[in-house]
N, C-alpha and C. Protein backbone atom coordinates (compact mmCIF):
# COMPACT_ATOMS: atom_id res chain seq x y z
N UNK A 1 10.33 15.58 -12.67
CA UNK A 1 9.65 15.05 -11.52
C UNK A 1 8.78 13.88 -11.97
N UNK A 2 9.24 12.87 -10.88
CA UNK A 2 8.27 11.40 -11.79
C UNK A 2 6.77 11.58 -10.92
N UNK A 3 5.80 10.79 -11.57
CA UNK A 3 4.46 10.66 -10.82
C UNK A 3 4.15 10.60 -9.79
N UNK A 4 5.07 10.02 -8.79
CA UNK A 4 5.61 9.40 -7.44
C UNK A 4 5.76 10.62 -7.21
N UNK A 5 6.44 11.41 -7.56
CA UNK A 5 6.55 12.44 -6.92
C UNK A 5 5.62 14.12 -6.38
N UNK A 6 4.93 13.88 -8.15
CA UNK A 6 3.81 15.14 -7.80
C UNK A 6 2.51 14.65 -7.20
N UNK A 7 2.65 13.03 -6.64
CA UNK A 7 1.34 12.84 -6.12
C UNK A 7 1.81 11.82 -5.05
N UNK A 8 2.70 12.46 -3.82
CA UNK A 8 3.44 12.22 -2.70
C UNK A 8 2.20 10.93 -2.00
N UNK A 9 1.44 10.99 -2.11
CA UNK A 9 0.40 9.90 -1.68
C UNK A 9 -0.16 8.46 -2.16
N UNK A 10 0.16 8.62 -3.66
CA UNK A 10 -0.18 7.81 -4.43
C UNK A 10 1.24 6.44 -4.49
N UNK A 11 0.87 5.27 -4.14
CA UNK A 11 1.71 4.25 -4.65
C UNK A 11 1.69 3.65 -5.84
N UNK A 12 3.06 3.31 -6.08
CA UNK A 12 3.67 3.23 -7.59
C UNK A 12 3.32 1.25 -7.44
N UNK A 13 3.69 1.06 -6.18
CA UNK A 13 3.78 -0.73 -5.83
C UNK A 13 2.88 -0.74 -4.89
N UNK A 14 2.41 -2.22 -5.03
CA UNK A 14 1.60 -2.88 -4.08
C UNK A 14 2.67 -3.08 -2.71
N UNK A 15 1.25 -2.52 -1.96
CA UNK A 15 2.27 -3.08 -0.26
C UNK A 15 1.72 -4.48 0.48
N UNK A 16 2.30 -4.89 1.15
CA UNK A 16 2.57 -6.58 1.67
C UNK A 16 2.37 -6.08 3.07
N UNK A 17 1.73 -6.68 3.80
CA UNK A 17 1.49 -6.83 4.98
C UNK A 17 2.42 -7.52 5.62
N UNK A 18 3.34 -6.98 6.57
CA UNK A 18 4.27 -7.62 7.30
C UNK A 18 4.61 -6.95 8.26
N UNK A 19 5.25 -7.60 9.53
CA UNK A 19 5.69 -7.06 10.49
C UNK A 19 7.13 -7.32 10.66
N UNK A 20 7.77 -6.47 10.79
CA UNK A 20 9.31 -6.62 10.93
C UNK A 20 9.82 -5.06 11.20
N UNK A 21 11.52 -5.45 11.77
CA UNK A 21 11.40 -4.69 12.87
C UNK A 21 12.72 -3.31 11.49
N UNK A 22 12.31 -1.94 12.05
CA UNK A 22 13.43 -1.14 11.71
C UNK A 22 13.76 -0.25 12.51
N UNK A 23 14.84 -0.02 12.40
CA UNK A 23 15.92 1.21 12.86
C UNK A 23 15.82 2.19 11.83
N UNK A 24 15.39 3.76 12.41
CA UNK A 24 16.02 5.20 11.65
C UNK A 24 16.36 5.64 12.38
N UNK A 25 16.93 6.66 11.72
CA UNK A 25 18.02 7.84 12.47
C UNK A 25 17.89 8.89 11.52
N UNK A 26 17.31 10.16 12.16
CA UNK A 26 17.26 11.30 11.28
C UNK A 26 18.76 12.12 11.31
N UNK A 27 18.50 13.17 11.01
CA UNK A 27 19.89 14.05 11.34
C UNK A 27 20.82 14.33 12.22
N UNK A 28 20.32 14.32 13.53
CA UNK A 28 20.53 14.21 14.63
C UNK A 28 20.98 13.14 15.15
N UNK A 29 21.22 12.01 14.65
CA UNK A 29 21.86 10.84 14.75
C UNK A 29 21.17 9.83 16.11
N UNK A 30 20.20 10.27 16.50
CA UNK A 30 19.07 9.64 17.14
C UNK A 30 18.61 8.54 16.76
N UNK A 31 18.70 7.60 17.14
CA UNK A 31 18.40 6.19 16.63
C UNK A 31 16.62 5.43 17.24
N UNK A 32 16.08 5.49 16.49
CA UNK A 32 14.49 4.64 17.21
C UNK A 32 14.62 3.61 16.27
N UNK A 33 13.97 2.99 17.04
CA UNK A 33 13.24 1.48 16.37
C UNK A 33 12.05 1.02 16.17
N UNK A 34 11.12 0.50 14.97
CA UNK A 34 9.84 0.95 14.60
C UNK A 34 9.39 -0.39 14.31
N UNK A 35 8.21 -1.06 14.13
CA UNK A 35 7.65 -1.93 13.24
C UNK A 35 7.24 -1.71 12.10
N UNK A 36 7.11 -2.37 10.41
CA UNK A 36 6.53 -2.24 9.95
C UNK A 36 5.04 -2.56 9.76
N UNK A 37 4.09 -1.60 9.23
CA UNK A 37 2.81 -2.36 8.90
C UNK A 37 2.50 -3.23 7.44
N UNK A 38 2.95 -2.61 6.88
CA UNK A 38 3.52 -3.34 5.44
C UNK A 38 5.05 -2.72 4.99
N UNK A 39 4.85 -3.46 3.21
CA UNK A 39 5.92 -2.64 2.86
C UNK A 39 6.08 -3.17 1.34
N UNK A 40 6.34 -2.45 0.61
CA UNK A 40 6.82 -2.50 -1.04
C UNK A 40 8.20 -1.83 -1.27
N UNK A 41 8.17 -2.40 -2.68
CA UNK A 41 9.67 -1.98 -2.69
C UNK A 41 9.95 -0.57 -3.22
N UNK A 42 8.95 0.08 -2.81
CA UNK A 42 9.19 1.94 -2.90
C UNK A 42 8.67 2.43 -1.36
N UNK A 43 8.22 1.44 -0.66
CA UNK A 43 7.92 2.11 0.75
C UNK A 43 7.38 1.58 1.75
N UNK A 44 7.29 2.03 2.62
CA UNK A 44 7.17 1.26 4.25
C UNK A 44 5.67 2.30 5.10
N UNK A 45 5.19 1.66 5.87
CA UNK A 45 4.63 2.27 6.67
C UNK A 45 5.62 1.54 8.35
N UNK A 46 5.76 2.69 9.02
CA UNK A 46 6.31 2.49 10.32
C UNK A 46 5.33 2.94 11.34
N UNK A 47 5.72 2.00 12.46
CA UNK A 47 4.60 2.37 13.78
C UNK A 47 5.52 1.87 14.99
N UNK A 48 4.88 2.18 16.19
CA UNK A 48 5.16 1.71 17.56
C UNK A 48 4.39 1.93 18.42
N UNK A 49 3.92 1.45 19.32
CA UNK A 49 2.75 1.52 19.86
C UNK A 49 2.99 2.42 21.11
N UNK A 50 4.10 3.22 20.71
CA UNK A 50 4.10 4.63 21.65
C UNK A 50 4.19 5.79 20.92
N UNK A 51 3.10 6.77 21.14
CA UNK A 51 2.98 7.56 19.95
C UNK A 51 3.43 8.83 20.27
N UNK A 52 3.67 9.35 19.13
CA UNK A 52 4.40 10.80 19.23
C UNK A 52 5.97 10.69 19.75
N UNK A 53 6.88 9.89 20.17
CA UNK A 53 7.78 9.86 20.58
C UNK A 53 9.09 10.00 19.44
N UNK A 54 9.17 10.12 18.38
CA UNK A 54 9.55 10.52 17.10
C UNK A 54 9.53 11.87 16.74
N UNK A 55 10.52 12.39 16.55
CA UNK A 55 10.53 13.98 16.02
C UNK A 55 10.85 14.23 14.50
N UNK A 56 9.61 13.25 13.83
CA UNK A 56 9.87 13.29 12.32
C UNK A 56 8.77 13.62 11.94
N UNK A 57 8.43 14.52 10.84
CA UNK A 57 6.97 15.11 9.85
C UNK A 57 6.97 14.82 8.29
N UNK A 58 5.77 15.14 7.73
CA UNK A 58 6.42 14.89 6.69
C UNK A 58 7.23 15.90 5.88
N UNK A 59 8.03 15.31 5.00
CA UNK A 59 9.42 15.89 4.86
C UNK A 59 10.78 15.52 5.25
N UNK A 60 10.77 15.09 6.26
CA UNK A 60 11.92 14.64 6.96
C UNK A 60 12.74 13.32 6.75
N UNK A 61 13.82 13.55 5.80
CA UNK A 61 14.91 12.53 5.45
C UNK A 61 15.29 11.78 6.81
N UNK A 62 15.18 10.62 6.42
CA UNK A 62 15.81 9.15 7.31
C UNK A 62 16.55 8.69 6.95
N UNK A 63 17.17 7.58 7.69
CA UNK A 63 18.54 7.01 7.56
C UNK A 63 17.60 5.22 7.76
N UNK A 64 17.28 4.39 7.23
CA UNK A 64 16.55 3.46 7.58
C UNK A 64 17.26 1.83 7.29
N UNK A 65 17.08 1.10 8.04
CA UNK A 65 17.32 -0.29 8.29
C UNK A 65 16.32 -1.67 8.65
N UNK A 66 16.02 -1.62 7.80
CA UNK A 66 15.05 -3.32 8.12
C UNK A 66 15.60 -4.43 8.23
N UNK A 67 15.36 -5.25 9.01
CA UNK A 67 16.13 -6.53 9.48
C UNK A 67 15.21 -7.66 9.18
N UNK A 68 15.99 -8.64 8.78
CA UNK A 68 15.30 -9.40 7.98
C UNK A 68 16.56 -11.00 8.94
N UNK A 69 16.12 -11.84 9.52
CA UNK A 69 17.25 -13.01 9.93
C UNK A 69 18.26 -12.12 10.07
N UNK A 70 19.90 -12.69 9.29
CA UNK A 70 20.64 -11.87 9.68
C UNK A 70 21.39 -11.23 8.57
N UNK A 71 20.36 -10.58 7.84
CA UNK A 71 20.41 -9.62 6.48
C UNK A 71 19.57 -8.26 7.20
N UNK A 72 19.89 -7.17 6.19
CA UNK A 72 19.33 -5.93 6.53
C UNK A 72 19.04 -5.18 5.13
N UNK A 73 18.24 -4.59 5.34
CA UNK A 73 18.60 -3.18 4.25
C UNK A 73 18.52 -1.82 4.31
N UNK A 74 19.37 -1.09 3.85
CA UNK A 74 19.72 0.09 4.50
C UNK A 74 19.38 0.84 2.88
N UNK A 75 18.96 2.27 3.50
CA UNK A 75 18.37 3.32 2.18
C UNK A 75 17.58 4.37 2.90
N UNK A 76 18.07 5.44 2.18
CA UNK A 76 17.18 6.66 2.44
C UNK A 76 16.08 6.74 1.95
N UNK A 77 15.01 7.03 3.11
CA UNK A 77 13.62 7.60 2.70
C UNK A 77 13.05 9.47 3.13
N UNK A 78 12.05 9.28 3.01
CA UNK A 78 11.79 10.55 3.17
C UNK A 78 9.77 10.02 3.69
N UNK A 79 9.75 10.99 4.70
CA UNK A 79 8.55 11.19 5.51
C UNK A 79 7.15 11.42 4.53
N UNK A 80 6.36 10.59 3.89
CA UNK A 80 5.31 11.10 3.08
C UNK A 80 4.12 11.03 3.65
N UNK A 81 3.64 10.30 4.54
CA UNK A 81 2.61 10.71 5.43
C UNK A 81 2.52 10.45 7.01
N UNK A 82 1.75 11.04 7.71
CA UNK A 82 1.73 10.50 9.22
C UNK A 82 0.15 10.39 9.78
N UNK A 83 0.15 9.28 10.39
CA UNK A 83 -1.33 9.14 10.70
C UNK A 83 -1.23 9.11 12.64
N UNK A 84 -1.95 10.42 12.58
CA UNK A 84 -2.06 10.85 13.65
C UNK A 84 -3.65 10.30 14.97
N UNK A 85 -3.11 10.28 16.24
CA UNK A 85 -3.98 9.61 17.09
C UNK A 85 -5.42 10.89 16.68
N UNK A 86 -6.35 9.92 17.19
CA UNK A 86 -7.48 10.51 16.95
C UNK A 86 -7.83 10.90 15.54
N UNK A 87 -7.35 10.22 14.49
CA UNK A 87 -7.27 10.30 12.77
C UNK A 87 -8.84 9.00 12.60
N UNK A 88 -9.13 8.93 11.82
CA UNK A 88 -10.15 7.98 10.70
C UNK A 88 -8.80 6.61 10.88
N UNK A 89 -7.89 6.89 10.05
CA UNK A 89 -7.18 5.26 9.82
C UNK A 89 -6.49 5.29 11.38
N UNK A 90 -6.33 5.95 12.34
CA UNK A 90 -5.91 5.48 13.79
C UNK A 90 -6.64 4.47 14.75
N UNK A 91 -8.04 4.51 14.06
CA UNK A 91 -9.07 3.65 14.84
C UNK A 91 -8.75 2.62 14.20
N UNK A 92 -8.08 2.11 13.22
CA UNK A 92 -8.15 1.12 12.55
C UNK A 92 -6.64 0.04 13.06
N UNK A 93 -5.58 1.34 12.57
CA UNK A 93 -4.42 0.90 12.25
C UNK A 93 -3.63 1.60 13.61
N UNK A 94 -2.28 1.59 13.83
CA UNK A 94 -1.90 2.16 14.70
C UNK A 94 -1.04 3.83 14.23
N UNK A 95 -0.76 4.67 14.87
CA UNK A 95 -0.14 5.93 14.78
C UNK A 95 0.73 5.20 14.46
N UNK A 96 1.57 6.39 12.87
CA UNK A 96 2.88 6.19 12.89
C UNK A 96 3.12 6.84 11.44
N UNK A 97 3.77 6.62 10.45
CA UNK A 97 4.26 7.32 9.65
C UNK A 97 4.41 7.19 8.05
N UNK A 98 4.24 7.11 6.97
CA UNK A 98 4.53 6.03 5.78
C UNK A 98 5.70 6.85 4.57
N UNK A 99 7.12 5.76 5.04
CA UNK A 99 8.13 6.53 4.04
C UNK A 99 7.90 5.64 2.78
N UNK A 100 8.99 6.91 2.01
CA UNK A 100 9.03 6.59 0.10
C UNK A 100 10.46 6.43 0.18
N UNK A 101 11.02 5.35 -0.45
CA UNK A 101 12.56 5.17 -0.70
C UNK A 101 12.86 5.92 -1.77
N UNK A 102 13.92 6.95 -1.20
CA UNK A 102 14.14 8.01 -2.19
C UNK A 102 16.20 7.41 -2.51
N UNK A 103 17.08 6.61 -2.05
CA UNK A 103 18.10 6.07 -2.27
C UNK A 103 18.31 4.91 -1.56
N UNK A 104 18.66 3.52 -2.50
CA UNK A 104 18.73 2.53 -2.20
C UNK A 104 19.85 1.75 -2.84
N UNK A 105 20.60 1.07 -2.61
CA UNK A 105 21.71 0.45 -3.74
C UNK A 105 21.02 -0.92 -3.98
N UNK A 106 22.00 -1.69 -5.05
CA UNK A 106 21.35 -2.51 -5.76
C UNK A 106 21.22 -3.88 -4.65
N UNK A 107 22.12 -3.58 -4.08
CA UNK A 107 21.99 -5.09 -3.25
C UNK A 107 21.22 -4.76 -2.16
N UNK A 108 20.65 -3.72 -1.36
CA UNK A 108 19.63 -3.62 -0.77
C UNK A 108 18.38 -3.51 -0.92
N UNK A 109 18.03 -2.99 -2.55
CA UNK A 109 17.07 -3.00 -3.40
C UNK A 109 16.57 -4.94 -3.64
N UNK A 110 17.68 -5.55 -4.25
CA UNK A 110 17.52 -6.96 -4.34
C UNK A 110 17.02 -7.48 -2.93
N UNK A 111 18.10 -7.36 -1.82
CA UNK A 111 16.85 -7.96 -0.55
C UNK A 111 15.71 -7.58 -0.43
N UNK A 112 15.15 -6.41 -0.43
CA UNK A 112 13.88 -5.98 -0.65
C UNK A 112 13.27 -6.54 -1.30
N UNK A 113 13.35 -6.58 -2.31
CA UNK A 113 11.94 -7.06 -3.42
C UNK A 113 12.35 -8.98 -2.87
N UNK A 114 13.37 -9.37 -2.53
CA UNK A 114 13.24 -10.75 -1.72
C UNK A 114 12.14 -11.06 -0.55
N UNK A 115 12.33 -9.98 0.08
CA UNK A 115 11.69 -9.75 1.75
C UNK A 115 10.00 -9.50 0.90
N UNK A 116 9.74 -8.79 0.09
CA UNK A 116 8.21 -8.39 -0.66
C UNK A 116 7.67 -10.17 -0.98
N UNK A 117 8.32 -10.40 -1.98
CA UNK A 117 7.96 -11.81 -2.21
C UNK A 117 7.69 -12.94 -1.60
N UNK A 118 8.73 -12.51 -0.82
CA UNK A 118 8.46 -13.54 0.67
C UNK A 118 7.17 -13.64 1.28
N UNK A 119 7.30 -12.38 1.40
CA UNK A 119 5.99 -11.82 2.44
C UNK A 119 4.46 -12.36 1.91
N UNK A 120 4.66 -11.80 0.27
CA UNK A 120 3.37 -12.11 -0.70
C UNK A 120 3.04 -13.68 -0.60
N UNK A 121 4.08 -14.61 -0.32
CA UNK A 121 3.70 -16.00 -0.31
C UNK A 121 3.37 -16.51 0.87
N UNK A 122 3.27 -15.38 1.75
CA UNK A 122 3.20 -16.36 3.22
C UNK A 122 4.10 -15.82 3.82
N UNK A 123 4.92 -15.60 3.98
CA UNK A 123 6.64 -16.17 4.56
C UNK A 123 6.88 -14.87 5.23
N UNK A 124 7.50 -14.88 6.73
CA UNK A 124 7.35 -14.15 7.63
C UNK A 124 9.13 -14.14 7.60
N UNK A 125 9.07 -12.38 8.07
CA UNK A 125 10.57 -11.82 8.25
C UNK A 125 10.76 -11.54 9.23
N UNK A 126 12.49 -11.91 9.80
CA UNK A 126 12.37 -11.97 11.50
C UNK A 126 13.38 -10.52 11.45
């Protein structure tokens, strides 16, 4: 078990402030669509400014897609925290959820850390 793992809270990478849009789909083959609040290349925080409408906790394997122009990246995560209405960071930030990329291939891994860099210089993902 790596570090990442026995301390489900703790980030391994710096996260980037960005907004861009994703698609998951849990088991059930239910498809929502989320914003990010940031994102690194081990994880995402997701939101939508309708809350609770998601039947994911933490724990719960995703099927995930970020869109970037007309590139994407697709990889499994898994549910590591949720920040719930009426929370300390809800007054701040909006309800929603923060996954850990637990499978990614190399060429979706490579757009990623593209889309991070981007982001770190300025540069906005559509």
């Amino acid at each position: 078990m790596s570090g990442a793992d026995s301390h489900p809270h703790k980030r391994d990478a710096e996260r980037v402030k960005v907004e861009a849009f994703v698609k998951v789909s849990g088991s059930g083959e239910q498809e929502f669509v989320f914003r990010t609040r940031d994102i690194s290349p081990s994880g995402l925080f997701l939101y939508t400014r309708v809350a609770h409408i998601y039947p994911f906790k933490i724990g719960s394997t995703l099927q995930l897609e970020l869109y970037d122009y007309d590139e994407f990246v697709t990889c499994k995560v898994v549910v590591v925290r949720v920040v719930e209405p009426g929370s300390a960071e809800s007054d701040r930030y909006p309800t929603g959820f923060g996954v850990r990329i637990i499978e990614c291939d190399d060429g979706s891994r490579s757009r990623l850390a593209t889309m991070v860099e981007r982001a770190k210089a300025g540069g906005e993902l559509y």
